[in-house]
PDB file of N, CA and C in Angstrom:
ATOM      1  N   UNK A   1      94.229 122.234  83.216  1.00  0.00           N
ATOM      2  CA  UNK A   1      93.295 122.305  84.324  1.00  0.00           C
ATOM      3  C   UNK A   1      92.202 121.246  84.118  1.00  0.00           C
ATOM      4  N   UNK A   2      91.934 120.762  85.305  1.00  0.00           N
ATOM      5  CA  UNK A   2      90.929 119.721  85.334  1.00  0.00           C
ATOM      6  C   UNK A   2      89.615 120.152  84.935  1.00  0.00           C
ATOM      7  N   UNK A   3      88.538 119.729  84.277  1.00  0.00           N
ATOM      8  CA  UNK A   3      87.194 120.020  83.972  1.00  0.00           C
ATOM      9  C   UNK A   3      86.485 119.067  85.001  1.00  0.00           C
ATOM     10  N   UNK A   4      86.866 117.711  84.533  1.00  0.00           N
ATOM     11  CA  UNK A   4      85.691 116.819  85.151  1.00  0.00           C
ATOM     12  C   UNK A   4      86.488 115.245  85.481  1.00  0.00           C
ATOM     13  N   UNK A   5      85.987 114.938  86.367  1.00  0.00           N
ATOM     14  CA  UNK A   5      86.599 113.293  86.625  1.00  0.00           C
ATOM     15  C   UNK A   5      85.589 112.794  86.091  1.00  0.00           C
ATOM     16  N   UNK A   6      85.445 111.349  84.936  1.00  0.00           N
ATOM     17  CA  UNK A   6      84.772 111.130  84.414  1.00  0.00           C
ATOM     18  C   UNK A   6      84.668 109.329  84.865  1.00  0.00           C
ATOM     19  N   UNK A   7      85.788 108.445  85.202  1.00  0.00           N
ATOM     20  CA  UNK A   7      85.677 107.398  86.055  1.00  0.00           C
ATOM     21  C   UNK A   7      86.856 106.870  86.447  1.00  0.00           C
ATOM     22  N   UNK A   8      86.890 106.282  87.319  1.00  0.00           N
ATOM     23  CA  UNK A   8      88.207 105.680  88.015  1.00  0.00           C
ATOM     24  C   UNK A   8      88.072 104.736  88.009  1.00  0.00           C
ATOM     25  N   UNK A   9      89.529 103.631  88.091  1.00  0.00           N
ATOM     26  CA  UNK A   9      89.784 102.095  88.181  1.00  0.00           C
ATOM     27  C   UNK A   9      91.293 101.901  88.743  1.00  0.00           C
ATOM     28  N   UNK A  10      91.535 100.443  89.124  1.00  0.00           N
ATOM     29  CA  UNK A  10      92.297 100.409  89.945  1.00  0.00           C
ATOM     30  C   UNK A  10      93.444  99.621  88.838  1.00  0.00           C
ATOM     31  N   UNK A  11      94.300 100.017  88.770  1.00  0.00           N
ATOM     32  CA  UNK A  11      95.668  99.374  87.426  1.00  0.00           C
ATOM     33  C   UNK A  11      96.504  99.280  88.590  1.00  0.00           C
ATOM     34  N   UNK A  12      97.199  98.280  88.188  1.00  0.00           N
ATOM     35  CA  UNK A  12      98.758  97.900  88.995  1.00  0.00           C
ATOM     36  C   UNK A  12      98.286  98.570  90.564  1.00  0.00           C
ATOM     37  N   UNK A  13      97.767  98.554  91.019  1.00  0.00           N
ATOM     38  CA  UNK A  13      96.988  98.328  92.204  1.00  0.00           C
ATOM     39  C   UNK A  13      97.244  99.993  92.822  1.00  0.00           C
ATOM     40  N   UNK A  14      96.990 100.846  91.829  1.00  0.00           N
ATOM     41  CA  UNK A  14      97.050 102.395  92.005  1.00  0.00           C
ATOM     42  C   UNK A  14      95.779 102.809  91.418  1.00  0.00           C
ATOM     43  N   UNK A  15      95.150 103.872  91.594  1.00  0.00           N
ATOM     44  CA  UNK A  15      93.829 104.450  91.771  1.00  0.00           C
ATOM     45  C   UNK A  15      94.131 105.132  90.473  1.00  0.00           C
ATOM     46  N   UNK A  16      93.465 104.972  89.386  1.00  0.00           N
ATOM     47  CA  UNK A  16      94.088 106.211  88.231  1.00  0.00           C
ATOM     48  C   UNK A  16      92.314 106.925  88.162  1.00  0.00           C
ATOM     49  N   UNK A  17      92.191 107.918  87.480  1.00  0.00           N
ATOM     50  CA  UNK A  17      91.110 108.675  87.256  1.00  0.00           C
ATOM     51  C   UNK A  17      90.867 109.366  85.808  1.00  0.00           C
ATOM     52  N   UNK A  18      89.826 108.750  84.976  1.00  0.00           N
ATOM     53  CA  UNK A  18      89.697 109.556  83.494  1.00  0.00           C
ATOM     54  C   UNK A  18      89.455 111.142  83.653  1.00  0.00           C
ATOM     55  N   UNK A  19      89.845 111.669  83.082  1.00  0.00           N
ATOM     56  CA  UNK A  19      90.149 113.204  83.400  1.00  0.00           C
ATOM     57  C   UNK A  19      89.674 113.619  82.112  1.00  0.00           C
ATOM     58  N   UNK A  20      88.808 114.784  82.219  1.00  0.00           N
ATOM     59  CA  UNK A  20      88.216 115.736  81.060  1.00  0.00           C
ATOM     60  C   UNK A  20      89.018 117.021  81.079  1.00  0.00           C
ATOM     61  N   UNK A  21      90.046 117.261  80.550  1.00  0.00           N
ATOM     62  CA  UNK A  21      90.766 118.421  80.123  1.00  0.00           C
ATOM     63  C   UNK A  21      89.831 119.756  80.455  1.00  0.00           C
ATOM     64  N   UNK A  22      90.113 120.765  80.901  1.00  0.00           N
ATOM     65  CA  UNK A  22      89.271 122.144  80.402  1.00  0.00           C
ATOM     66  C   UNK A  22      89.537 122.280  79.215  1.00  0.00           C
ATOM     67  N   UNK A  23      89.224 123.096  78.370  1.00  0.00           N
ATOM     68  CA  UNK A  23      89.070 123.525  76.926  1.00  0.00           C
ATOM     69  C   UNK A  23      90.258 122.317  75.690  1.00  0.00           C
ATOM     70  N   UNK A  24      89.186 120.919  76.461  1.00  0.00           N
ATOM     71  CA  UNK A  24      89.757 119.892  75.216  1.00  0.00           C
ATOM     72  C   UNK A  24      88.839 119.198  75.086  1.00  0.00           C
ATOM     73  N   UNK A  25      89.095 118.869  73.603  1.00  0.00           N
ATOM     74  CA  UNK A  25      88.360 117.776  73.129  1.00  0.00           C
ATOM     75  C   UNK A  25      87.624 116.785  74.011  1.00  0.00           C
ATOM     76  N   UNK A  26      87.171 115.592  73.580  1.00  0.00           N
ATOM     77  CA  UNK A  26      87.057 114.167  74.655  1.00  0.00           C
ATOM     78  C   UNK A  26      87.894 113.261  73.975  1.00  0.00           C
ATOM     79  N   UNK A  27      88.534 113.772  73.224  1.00  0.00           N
ATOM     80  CA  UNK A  27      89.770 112.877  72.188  1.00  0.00           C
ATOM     81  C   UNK A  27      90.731 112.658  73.093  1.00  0.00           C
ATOM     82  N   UNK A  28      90.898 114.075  74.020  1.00  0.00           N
ATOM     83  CA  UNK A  28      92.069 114.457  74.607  1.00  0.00           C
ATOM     84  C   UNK A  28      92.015 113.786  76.276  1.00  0.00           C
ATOM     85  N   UNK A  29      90.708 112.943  76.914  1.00  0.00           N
ATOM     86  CA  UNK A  29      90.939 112.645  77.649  1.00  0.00           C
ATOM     87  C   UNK A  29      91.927 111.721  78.190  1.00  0.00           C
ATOM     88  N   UNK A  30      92.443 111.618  79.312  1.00  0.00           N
ATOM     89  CA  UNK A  30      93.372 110.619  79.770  1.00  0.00           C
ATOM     90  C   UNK A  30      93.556 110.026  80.988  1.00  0.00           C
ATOM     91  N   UNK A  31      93.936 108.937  81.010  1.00  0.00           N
ATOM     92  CA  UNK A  31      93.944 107.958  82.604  1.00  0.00           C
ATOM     93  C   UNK A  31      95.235 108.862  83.436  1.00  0.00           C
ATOM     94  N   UNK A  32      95.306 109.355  84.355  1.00  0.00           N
ATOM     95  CA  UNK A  32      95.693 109.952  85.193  1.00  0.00           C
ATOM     96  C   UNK A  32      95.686 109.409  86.433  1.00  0.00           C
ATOM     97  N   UNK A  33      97.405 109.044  87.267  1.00  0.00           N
ATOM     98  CA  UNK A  33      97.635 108.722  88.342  1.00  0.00           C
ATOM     99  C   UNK A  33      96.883 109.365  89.524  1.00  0.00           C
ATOM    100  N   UNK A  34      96.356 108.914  90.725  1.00  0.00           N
ATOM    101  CA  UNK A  34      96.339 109.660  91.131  1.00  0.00           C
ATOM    102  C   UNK A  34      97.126 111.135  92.071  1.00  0.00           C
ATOM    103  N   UNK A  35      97.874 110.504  92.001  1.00  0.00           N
ATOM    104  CA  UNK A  35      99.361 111.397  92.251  1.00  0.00           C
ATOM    105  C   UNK A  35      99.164 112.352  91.163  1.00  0.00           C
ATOM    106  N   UNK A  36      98.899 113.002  90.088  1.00  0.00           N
ATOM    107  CA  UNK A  36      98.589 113.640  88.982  1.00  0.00           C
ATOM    108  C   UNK A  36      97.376 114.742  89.553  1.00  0.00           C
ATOM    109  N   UNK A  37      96.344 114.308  90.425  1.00  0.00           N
ATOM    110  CA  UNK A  37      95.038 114.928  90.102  1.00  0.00           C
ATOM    111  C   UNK A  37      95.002 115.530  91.966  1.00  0.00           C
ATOM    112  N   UNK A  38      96.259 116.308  92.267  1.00  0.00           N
ATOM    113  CA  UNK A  38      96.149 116.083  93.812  1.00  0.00           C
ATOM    114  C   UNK A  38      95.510 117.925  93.861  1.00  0.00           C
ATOM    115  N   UNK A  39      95.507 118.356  92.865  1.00  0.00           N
ATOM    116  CA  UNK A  39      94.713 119.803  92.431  1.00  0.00           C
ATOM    117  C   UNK A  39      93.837 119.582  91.955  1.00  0.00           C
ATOM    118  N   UNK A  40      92.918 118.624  91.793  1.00  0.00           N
ATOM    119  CA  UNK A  40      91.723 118.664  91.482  1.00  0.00           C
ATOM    120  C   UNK A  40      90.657 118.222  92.392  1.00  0.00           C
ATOM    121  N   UNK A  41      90.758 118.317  94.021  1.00  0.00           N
ATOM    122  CA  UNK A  41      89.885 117.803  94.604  1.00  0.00           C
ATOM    123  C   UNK A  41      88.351 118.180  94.339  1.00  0.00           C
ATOM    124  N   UNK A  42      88.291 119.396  94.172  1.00  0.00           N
ATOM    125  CA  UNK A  42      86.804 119.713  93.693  1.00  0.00           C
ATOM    126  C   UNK A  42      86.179 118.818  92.725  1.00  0.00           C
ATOM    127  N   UNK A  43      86.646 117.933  91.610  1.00  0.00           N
ATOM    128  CA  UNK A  43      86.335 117.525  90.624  1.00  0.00           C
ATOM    129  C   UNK A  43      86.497 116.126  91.135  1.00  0.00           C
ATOM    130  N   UNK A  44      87.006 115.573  91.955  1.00  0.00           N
ATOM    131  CA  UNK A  44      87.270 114.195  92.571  1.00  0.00           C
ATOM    132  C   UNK A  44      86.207 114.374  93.635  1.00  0.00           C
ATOM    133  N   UNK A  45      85.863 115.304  94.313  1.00  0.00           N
ATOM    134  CA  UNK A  45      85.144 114.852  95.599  1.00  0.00           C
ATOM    135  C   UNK A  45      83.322 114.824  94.345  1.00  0.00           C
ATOM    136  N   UNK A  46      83.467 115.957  93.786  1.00  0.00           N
ATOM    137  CA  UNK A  46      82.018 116.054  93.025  1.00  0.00           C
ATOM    138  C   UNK A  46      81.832 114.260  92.422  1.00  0.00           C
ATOM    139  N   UNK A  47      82.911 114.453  91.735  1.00  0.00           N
ATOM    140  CA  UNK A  47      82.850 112.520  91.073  1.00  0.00           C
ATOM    141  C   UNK A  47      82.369 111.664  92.029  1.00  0.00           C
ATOM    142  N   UNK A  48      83.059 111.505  92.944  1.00  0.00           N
ATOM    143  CA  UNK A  48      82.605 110.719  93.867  1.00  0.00           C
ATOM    144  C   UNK A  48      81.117 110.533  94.918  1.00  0.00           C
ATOM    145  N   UNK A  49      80.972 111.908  94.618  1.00  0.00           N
ATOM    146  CA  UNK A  49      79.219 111.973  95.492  1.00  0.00           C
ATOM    147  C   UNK A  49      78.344 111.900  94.348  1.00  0.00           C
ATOM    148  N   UNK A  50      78.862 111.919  92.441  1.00  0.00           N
ATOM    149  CA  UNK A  50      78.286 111.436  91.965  1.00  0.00           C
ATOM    150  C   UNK A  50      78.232 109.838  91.620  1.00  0.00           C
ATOM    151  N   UNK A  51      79.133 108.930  91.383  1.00  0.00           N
ATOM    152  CA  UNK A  51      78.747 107.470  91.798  1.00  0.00           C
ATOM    153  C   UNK A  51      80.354 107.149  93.109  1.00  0.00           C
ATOM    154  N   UNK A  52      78.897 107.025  94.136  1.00  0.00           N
ATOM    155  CA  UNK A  52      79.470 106.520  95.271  1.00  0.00           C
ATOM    156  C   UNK A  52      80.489 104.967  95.220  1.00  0.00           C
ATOM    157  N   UNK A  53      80.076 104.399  94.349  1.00  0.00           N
ATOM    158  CA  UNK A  53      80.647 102.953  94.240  1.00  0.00           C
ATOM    159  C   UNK A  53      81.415 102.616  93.580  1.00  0.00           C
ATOM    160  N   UNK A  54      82.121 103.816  92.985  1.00  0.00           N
ATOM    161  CA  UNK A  54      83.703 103.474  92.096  1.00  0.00           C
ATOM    162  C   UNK A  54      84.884 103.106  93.070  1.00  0.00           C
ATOM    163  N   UNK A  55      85.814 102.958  92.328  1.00  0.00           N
ATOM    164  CA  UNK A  55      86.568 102.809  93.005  1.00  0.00           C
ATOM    165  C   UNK A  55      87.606 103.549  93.720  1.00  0.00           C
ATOM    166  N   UNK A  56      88.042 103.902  94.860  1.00  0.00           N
ATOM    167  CA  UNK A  56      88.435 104.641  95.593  1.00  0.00           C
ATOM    168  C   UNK A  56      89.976 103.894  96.197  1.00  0.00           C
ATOM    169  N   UNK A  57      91.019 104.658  96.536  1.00  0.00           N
ATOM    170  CA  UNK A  57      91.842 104.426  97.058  1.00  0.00           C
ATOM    171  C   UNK A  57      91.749 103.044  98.127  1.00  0.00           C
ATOM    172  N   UNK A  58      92.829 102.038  98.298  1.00  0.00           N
ATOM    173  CA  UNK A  58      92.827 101.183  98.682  1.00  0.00           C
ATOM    174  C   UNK A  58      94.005 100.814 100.009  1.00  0.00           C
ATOM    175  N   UNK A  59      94.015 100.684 101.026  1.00  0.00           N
ATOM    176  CA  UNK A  59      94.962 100.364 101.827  1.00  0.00           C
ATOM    177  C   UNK A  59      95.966  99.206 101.829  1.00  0.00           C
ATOM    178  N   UNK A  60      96.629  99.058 101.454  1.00  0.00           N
ATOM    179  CA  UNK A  60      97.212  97.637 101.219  1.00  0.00           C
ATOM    180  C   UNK A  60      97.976  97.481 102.996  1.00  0.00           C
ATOM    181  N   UNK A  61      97.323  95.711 102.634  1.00  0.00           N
ATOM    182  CA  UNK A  61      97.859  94.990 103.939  1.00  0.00           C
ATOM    183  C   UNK A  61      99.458  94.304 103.624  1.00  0.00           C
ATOM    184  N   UNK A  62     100.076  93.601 104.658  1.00  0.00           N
ATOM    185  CA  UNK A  62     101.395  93.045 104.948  1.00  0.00           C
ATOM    186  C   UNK A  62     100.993  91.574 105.136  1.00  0.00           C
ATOM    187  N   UNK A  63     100.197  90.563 104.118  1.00  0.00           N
ATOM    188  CA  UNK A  63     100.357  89.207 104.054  1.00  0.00           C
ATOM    189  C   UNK A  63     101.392  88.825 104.968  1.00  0.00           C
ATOM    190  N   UNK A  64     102.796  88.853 104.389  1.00  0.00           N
ATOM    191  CA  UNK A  64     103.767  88.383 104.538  1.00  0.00           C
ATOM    192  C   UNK A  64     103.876  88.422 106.108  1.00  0.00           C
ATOM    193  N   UNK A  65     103.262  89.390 106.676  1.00  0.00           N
ATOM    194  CA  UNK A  65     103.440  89.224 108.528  1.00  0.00           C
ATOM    195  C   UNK A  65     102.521  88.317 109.293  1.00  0.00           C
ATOM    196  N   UNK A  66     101.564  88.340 108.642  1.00  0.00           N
ATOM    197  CA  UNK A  66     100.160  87.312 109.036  1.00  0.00           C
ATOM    198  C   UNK A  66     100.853  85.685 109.038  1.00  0.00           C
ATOM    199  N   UNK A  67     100.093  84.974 110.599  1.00  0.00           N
ATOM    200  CA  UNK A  67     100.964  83.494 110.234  1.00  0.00           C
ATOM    201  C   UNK A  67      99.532  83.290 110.277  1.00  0.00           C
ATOM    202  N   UNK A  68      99.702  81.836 109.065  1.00  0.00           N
ATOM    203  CA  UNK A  68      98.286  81.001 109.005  1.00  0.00           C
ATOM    204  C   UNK A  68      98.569  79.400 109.392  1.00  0.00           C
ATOM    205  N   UNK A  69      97.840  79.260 109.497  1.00  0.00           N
ATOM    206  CA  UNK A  69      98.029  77.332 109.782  1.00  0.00           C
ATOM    207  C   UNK A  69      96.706  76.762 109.291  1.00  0.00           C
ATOM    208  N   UNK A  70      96.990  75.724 108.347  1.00  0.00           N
ATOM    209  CA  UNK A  70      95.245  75.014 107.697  1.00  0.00           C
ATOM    210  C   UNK A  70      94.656  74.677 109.398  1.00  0.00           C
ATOM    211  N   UNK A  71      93.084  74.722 108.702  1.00  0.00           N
ATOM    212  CA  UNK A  71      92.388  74.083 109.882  1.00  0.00           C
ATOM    213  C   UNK A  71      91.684  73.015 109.716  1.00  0.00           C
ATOM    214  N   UNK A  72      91.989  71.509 110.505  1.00  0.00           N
ATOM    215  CA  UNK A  72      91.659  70.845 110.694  1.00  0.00           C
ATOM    216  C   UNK A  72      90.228  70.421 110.917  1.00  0.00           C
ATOM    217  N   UNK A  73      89.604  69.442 110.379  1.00  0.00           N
ATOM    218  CA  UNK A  73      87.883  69.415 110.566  1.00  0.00           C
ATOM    219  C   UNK A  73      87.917  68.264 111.425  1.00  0.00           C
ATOM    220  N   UNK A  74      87.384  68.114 112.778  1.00  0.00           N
ATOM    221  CA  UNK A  74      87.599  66.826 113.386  1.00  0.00           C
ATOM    222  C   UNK A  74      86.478  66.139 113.501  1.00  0.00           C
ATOM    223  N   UNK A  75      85.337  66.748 112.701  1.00  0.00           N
ATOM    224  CA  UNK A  75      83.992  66.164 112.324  1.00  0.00           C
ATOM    225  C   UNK A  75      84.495  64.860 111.556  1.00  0.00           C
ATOM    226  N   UNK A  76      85.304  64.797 110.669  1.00  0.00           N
ATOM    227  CA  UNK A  76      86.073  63.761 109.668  1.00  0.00           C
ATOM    228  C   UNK A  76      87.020  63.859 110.150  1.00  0.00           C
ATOM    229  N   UNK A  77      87.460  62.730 110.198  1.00  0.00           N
ATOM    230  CA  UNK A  77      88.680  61.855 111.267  1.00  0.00           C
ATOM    231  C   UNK A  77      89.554  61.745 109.981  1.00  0.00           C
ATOM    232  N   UNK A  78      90.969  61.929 110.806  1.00  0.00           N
ATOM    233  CA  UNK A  78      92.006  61.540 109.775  1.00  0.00           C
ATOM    234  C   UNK A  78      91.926  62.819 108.066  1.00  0.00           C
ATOM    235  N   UNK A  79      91.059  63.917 107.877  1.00  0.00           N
ATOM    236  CA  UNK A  79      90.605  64.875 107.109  1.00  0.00           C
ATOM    237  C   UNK A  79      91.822  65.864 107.152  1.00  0.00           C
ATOM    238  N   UNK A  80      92.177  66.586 106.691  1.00  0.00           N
ATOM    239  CA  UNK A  80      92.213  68.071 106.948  1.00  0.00           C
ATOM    240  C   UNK A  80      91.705  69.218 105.448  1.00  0.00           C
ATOM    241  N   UNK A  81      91.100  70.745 105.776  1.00  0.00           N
ATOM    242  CA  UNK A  81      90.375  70.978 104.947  1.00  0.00           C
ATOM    243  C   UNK A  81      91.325  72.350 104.692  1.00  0.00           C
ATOM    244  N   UNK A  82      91.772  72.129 103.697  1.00  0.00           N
ATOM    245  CA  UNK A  82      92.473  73.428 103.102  1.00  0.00           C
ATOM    246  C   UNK A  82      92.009  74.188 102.749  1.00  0.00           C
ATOM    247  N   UNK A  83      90.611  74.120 102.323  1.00  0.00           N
ATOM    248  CA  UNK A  83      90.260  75.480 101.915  1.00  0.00           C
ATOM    249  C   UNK A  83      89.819  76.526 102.841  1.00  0.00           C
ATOM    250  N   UNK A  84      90.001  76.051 104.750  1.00  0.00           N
ATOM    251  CA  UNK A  84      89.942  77.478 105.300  1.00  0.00           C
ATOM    252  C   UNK A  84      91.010  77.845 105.983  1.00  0.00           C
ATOM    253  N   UNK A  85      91.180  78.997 106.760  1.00  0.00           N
ATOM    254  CA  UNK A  85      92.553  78.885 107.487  1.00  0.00           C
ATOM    255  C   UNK A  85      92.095  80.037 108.678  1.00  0.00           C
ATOM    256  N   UNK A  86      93.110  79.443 109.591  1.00  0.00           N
ATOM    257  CA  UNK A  86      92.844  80.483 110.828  1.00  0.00           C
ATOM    258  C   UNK A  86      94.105  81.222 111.140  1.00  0.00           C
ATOM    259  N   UNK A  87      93.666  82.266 111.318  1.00  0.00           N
ATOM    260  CA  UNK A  87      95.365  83.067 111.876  1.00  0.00           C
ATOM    261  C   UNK A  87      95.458  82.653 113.112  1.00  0.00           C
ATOM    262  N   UNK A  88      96.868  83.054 113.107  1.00  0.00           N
ATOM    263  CA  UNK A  88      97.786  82.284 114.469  1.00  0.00           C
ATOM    264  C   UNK A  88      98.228  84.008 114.773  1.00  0.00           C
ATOM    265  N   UNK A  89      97.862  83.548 116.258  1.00  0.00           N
ATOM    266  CA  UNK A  89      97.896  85.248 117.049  1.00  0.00           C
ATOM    267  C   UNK A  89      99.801  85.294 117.223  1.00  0.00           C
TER     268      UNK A  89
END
């Protein structure tokens, strides 16, 4: 049983959460999927209204569908500037 969420970070681009055992050590804590801690919301929502700015679940986007094309600077003639890009609708 969960005691306490103690901090979260984002590995291989999954949400894991340090977890305080009930009646264990702090020897015994461990990084825990979040898929692992889906019975511990009480202890995840408390974590979280205690530091608001960890890290929290992430939505991943589909790059691969987005078209880009470099954009051209026509301030400088004959230029083009790779380092910005505009999506193509």
């Amino acid at each position: 049983m969960v005691e306490e969420i103690l901090d979260s970070c984002l590995r291989h681009n999954k949400l894991e959460f340090l977890v305080k055992w009930e009646g264990y050590m702090n020897e015994n804590n461990s990084w825990e999927p979040e898929d692992n801690c889906r019975n511990a919301c009480n202890a995840i929502a408390t974590f979280y209204h205690k530091y608001p700015q960890v890290p929290r679940q992430i939505v991943q986007m589909q790059f691969n569908d987005l078209k880009f094309w470099p954009y051209q600077n026509f301030m400088i003639l004959n230029a083009f500037i790779i380092s910005s890009l505009e999506v193509k609708v």
